[in-house]
ModelCIF file with pLDDT and N, C-alpha, C, O atoms, coordinates in Angstrom:
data_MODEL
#
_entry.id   MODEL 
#
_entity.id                         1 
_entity.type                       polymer 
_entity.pdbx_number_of_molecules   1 
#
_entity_poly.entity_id                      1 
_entity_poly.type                           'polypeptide(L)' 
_entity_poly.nstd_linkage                   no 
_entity_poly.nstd_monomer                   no 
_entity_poly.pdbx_seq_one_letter_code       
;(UNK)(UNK)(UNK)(UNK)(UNK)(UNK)(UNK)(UNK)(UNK)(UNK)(UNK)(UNK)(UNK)(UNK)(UNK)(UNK)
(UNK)(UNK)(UNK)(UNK)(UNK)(UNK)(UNK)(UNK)(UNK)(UNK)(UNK)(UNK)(UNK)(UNK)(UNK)(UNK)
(UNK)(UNK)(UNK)(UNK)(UNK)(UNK)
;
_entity_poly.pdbx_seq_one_letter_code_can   XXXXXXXXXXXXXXXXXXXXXXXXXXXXXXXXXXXXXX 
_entity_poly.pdbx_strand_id                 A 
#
loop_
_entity_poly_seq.entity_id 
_entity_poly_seq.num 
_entity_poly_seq.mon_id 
_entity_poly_seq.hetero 
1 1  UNK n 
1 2  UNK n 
1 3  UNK n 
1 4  UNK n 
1 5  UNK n 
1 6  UNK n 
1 7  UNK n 
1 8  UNK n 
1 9  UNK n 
1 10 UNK n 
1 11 UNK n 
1 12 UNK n 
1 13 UNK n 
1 14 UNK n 
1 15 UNK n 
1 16 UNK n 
1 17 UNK n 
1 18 UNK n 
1 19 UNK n 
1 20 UNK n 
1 21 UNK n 
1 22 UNK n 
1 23 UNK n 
1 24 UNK n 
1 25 UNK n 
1 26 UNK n 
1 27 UNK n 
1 28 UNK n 
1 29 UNK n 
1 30 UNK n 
1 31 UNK n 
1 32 UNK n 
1 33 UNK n 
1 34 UNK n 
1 35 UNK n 
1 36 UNK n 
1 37 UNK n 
1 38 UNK n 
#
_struct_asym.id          A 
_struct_asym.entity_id   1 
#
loop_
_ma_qa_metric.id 
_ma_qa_metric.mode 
_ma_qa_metric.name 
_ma_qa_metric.software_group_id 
_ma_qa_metric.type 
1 global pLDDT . pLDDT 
2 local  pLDDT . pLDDT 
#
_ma_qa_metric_global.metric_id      1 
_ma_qa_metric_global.metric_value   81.97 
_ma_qa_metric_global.model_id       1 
_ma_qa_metric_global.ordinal_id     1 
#
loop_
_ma_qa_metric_local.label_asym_id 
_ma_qa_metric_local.label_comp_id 
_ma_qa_metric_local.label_seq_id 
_ma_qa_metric_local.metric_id 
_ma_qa_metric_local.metric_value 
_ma_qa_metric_local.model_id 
_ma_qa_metric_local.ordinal_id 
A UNK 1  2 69.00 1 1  
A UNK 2  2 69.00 1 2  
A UNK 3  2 78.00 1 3  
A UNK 4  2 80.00 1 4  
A UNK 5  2 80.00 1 5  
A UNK 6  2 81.00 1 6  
A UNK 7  2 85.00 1 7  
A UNK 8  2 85.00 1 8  
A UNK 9  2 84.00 1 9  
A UNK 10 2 87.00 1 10 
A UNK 11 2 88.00 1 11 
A UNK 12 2 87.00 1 12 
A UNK 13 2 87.00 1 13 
A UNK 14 2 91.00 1 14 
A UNK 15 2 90.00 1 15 
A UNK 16 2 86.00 1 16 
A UNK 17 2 89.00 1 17 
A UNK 18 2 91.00 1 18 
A UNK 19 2 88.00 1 19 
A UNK 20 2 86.00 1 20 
A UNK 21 2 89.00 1 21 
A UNK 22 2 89.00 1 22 
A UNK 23 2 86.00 1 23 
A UNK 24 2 85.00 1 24 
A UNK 25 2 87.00 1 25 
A UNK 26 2 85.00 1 26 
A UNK 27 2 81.00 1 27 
A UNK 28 2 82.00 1 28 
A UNK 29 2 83.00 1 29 
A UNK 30 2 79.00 1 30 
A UNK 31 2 75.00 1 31 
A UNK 32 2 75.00 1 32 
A UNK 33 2 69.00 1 33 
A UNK 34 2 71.00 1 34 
A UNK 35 2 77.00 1 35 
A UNK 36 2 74.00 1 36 
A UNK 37 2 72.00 1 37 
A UNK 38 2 75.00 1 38 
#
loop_
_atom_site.group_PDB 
_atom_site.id 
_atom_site.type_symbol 
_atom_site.label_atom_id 
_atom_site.label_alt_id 
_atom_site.label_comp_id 
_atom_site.label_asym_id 
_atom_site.label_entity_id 
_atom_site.label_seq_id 
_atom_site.pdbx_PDB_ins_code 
_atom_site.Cartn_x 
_atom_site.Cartn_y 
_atom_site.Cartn_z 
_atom_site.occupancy 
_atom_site.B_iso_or_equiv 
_atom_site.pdbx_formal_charge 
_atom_site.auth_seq_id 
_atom_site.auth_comp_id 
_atom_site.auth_asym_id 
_atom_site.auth_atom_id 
_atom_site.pdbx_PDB_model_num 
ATOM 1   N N  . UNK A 1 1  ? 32.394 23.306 -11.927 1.00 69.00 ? 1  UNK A N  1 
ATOM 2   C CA . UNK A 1 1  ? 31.925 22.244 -11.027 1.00 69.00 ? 1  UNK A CA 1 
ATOM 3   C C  . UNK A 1 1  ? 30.493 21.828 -11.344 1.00 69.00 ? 1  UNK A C  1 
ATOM 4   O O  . UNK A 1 1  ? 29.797 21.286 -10.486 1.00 69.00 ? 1  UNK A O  1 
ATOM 5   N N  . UNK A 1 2  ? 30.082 22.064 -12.490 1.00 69.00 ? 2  UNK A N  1 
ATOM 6   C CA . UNK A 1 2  ? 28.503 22.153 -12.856 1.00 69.00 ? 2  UNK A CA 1 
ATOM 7   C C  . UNK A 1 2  ? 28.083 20.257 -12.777 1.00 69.00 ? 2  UNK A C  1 
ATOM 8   O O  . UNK A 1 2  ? 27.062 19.743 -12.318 1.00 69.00 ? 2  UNK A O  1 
ATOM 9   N N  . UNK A 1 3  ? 29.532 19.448 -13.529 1.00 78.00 ? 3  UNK A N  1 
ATOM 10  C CA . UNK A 1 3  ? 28.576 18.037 -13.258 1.00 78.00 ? 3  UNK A CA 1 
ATOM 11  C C  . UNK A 1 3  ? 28.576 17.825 -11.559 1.00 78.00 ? 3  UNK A C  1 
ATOM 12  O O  . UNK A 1 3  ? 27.521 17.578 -10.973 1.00 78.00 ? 3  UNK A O  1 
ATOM 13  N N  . UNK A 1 4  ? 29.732 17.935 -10.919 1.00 80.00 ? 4  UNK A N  1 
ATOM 14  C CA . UNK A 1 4  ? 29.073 17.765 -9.157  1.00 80.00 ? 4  UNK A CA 1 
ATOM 15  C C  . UNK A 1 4  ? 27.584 18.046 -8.858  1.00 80.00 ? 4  UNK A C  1 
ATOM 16  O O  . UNK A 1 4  ? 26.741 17.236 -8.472  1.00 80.00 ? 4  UNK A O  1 
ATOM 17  N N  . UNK A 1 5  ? 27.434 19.374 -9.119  1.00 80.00 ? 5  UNK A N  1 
ATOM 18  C CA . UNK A 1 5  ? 26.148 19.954 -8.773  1.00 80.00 ? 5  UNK A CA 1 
ATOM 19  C C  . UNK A 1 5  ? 25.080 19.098 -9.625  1.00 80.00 ? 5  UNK A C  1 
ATOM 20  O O  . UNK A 1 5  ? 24.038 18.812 -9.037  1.00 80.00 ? 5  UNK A O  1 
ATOM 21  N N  . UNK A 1 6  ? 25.233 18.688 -10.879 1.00 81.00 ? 6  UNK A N  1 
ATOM 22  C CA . UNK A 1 6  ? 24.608 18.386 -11.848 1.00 81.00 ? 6  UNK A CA 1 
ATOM 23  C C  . UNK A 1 6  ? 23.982 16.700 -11.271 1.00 81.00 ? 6  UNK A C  1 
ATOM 24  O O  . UNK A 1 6  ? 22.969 16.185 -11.744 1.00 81.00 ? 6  UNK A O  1 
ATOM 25  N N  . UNK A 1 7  ? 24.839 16.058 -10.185 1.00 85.00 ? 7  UNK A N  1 
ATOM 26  C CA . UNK A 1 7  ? 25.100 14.946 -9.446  1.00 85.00 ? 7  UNK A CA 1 
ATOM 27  C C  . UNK A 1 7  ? 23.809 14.792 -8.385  1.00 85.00 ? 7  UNK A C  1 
ATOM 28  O O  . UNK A 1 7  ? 22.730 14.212 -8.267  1.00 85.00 ? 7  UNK A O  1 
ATOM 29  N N  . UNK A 1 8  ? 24.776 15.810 -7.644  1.00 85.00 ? 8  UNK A N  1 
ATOM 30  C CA . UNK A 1 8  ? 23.414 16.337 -6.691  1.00 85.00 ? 8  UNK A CA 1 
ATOM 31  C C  . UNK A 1 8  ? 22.002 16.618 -7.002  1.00 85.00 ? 8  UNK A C  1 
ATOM 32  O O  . UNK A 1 8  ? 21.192 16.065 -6.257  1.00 85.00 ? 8  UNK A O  1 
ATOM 33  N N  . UNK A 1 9  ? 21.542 17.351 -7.934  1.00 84.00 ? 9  UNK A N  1 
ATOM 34  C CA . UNK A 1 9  ? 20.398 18.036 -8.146  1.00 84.00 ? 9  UNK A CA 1 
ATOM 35  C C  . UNK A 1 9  ? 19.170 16.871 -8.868  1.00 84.00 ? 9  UNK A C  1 
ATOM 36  O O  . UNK A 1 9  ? 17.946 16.986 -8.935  1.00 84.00 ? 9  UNK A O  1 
ATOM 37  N N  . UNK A 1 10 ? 20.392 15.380 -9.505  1.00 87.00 ? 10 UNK A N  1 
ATOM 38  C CA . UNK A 1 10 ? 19.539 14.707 -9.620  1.00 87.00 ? 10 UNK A CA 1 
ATOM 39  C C  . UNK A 1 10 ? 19.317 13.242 -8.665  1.00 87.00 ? 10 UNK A C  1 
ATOM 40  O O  . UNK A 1 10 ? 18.477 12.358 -8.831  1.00 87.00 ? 10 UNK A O  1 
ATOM 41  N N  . UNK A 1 11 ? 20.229 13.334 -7.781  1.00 88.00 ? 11 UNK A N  1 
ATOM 42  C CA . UNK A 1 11 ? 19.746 12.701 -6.464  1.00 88.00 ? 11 UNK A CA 1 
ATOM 43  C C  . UNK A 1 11 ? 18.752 13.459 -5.578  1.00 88.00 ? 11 UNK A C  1 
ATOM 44  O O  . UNK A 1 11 ? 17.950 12.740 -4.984  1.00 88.00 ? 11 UNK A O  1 
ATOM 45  N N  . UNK A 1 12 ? 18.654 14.817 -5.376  1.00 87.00 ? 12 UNK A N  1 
ATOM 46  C CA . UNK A 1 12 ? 17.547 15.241 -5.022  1.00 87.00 ? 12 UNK A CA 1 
ATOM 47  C C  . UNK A 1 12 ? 16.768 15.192 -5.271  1.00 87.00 ? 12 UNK A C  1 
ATOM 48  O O  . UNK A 1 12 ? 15.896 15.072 -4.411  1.00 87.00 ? 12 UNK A O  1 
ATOM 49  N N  . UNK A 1 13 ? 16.263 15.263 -7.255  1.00 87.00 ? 13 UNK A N  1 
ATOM 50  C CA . UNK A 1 13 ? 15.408 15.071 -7.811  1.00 87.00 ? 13 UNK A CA 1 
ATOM 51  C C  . UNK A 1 13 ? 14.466 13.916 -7.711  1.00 87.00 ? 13 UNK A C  1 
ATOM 52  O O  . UNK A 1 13 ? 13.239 13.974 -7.645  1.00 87.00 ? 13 UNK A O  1 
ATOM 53  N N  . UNK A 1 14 ? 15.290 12.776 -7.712  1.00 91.00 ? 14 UNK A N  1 
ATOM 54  C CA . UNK A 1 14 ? 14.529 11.074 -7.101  1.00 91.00 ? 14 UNK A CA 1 
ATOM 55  C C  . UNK A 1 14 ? 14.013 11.830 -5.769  1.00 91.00 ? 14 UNK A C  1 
ATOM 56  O O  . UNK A 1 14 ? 13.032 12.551 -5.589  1.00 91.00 ? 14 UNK A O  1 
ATOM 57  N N  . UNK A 1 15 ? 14.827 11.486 -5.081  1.00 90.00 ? 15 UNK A N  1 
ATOM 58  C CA . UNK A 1 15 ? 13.789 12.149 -3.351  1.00 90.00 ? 15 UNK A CA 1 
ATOM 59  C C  . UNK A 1 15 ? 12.688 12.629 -3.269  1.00 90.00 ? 15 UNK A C  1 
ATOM 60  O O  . UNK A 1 15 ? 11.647 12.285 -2.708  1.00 90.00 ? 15 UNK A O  1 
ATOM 61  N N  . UNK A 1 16 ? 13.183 14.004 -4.269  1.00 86.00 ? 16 UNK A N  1 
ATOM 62  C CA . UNK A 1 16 ? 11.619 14.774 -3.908  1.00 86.00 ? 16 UNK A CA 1 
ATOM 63  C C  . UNK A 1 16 ? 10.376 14.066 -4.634  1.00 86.00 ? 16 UNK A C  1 
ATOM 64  O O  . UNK A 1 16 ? 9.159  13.900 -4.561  1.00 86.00 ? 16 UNK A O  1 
ATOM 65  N N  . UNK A 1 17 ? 11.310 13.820 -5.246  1.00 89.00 ? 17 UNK A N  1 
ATOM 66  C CA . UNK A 1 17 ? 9.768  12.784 -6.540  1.00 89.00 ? 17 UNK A CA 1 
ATOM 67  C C  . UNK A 1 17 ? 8.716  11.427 -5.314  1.00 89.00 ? 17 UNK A C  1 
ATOM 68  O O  . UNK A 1 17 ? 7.502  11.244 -5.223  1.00 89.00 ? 17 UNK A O  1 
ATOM 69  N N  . UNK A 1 18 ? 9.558  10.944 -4.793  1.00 91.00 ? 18 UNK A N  1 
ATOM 70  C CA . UNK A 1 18 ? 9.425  9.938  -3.973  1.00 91.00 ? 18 UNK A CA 1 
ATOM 71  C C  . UNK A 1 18 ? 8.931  10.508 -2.854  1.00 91.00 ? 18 UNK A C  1 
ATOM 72  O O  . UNK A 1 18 ? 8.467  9.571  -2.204  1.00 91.00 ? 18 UNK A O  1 
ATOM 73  N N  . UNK A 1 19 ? 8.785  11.405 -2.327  1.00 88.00 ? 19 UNK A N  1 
ATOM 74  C CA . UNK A 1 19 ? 7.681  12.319 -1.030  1.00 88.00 ? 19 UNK A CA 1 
ATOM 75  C C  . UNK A 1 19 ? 7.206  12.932 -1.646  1.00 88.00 ? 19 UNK A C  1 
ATOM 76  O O  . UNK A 1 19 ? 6.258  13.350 -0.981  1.00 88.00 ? 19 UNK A O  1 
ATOM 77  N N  . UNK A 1 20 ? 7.152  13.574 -3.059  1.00 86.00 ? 20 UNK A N  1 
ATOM 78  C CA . UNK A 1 20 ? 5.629  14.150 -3.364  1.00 86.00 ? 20 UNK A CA 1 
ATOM 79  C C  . UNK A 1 20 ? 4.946  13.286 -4.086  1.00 86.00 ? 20 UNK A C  1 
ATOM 80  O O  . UNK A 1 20 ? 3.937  13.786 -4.581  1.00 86.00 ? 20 UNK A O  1 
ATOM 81  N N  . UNK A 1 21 ? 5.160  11.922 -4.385  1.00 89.00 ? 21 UNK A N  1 
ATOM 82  C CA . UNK A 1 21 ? 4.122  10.572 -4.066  1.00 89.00 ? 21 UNK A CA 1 
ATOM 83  C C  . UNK A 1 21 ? 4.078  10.346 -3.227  1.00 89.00 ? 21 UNK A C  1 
ATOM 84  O O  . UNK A 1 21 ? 2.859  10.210 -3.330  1.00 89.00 ? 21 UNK A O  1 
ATOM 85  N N  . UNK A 1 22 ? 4.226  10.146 -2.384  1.00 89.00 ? 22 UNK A N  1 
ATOM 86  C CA . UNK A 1 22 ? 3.923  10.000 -0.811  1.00 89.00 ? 22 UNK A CA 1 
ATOM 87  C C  . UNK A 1 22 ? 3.001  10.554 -0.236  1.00 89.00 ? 22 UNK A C  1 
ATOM 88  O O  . UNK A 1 22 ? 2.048  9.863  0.124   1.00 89.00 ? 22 UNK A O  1 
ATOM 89  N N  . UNK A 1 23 ? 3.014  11.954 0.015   1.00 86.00 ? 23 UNK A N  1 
ATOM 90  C CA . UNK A 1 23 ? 2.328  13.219 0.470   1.00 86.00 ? 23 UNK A CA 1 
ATOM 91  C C  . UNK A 1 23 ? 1.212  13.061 -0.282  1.00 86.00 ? 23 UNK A C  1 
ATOM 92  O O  . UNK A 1 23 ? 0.210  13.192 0.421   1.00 86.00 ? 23 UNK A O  1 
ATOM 93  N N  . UNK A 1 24 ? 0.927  12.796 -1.605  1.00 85.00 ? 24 UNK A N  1 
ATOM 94  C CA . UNK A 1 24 ? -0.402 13.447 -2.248  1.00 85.00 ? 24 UNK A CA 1 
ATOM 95  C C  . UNK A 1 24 ? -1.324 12.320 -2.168  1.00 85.00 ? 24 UNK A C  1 
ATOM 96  O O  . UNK A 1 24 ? -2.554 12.336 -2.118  1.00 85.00 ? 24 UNK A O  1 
ATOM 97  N N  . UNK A 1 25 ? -0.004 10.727 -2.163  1.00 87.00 ? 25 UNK A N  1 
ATOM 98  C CA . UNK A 1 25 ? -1.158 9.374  -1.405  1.00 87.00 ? 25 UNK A CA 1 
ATOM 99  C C  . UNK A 1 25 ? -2.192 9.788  -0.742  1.00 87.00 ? 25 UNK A C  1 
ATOM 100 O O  . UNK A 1 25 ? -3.386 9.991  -0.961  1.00 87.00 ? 25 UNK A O  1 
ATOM 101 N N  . UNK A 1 26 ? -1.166 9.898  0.464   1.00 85.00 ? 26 UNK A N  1 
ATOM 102 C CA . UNK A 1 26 ? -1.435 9.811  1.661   1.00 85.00 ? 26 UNK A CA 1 
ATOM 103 C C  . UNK A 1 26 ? -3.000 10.941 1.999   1.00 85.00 ? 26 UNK A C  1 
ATOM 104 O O  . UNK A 1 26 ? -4.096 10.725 2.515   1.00 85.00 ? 26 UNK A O  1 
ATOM 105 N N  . UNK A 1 27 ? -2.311 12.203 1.362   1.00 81.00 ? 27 UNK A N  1 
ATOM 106 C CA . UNK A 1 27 ? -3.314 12.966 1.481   1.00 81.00 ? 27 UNK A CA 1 
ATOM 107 C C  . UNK A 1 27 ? -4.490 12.934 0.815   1.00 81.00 ? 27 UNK A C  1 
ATOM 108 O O  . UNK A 1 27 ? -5.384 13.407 1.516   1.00 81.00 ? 27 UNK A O  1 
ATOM 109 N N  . UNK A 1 28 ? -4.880 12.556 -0.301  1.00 82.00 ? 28 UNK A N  1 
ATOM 110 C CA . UNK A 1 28 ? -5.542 11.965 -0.462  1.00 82.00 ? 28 UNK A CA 1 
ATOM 111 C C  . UNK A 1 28 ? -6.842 11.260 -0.273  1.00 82.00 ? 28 UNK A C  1 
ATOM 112 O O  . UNK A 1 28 ? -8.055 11.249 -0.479  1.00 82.00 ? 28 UNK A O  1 
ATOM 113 N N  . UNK A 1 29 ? -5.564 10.545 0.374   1.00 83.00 ? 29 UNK A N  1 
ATOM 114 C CA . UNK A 1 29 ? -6.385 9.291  1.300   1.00 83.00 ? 29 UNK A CA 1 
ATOM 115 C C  . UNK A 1 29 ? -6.893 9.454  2.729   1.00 83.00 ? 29 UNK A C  1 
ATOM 116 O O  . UNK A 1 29 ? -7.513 8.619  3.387   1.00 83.00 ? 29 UNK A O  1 
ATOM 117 N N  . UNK A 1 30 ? -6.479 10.820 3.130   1.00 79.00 ? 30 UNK A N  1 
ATOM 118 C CA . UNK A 1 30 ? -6.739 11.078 4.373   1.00 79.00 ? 30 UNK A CA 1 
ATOM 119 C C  . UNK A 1 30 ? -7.709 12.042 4.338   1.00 79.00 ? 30 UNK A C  1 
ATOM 120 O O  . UNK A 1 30 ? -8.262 12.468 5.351   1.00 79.00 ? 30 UNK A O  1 
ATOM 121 N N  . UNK A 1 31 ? -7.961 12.436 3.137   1.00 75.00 ? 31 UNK A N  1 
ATOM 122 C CA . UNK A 1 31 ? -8.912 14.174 3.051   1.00 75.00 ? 31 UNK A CA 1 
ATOM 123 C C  . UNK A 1 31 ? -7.643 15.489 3.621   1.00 75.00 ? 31 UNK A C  1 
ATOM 124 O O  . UNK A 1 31 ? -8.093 16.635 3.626   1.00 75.00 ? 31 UNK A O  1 
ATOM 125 N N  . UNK A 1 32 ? -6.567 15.367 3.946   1.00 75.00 ? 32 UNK A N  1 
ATOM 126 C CA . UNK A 1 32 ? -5.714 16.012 5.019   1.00 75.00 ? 32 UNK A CA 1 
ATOM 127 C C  . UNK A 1 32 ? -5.908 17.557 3.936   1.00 75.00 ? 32 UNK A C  1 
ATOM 128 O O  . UNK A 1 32 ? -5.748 17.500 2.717   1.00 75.00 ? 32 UNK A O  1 
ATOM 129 N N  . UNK A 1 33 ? -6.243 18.752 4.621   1.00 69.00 ? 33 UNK A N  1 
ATOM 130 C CA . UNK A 1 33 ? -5.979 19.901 3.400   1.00 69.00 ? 33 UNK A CA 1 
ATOM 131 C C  . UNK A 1 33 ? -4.349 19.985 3.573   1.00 69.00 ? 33 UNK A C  1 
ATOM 132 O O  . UNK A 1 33 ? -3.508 19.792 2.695   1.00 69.00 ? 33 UNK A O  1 
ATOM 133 N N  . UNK A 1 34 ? -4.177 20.264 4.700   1.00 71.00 ? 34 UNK A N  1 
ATOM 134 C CA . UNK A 1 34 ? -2.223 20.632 5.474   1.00 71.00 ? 34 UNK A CA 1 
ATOM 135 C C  . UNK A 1 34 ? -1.540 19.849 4.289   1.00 71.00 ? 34 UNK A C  1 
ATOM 136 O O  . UNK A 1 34 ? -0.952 20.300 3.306   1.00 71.00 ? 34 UNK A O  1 
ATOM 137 N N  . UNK A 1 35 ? -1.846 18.226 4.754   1.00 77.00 ? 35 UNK A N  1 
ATOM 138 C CA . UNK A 1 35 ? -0.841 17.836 4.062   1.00 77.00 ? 35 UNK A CA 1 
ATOM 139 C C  . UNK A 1 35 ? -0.954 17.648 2.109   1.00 77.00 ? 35 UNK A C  1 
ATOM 140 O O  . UNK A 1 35 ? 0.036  17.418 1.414   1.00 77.00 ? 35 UNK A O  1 
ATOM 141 N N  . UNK A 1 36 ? -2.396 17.817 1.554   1.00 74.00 ? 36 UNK A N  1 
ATOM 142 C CA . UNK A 1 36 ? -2.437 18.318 -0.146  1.00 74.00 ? 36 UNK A CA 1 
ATOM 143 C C  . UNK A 1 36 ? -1.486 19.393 0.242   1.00 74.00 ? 36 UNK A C  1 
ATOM 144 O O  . UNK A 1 36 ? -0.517 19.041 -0.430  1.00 74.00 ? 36 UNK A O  1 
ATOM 145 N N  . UNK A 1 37 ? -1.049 20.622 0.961   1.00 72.00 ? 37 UNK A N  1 
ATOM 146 C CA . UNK A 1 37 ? -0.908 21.876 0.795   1.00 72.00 ? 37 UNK A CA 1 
ATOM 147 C C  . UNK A 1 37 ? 0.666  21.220 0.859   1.00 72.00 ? 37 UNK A C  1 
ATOM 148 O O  . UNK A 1 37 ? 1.449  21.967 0.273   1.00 72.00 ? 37 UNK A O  1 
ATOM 149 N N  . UNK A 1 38 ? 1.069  20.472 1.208   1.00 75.00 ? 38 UNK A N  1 
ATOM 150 C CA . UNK A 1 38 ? 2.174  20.012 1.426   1.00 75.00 ? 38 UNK A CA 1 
ATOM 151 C C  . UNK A 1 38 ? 2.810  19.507 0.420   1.00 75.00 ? 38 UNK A C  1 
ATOM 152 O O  . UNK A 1 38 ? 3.933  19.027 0.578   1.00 75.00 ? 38 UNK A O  1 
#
């Protein structure tokens, strides 16, 4: 079942990519330590 998983892991992969640009914007931009740590 490795391509299913293989499916999944790179739809997750976009996601996470797309909130840890987000997060490090943001933080950033905010001075936030929490959310760099995030």
């Amino acid at each position: 079942k490795r391509q299913k998983v293989r499916q999944v892991l790179i739809i997750t992969l976009i996601l996470n990519i797309i909130v840890l640009a987000l997060k490090a914007v943001v933080g950033i931009m905010t001075g936030s330590l929490s959310l760099q740590a995030d």
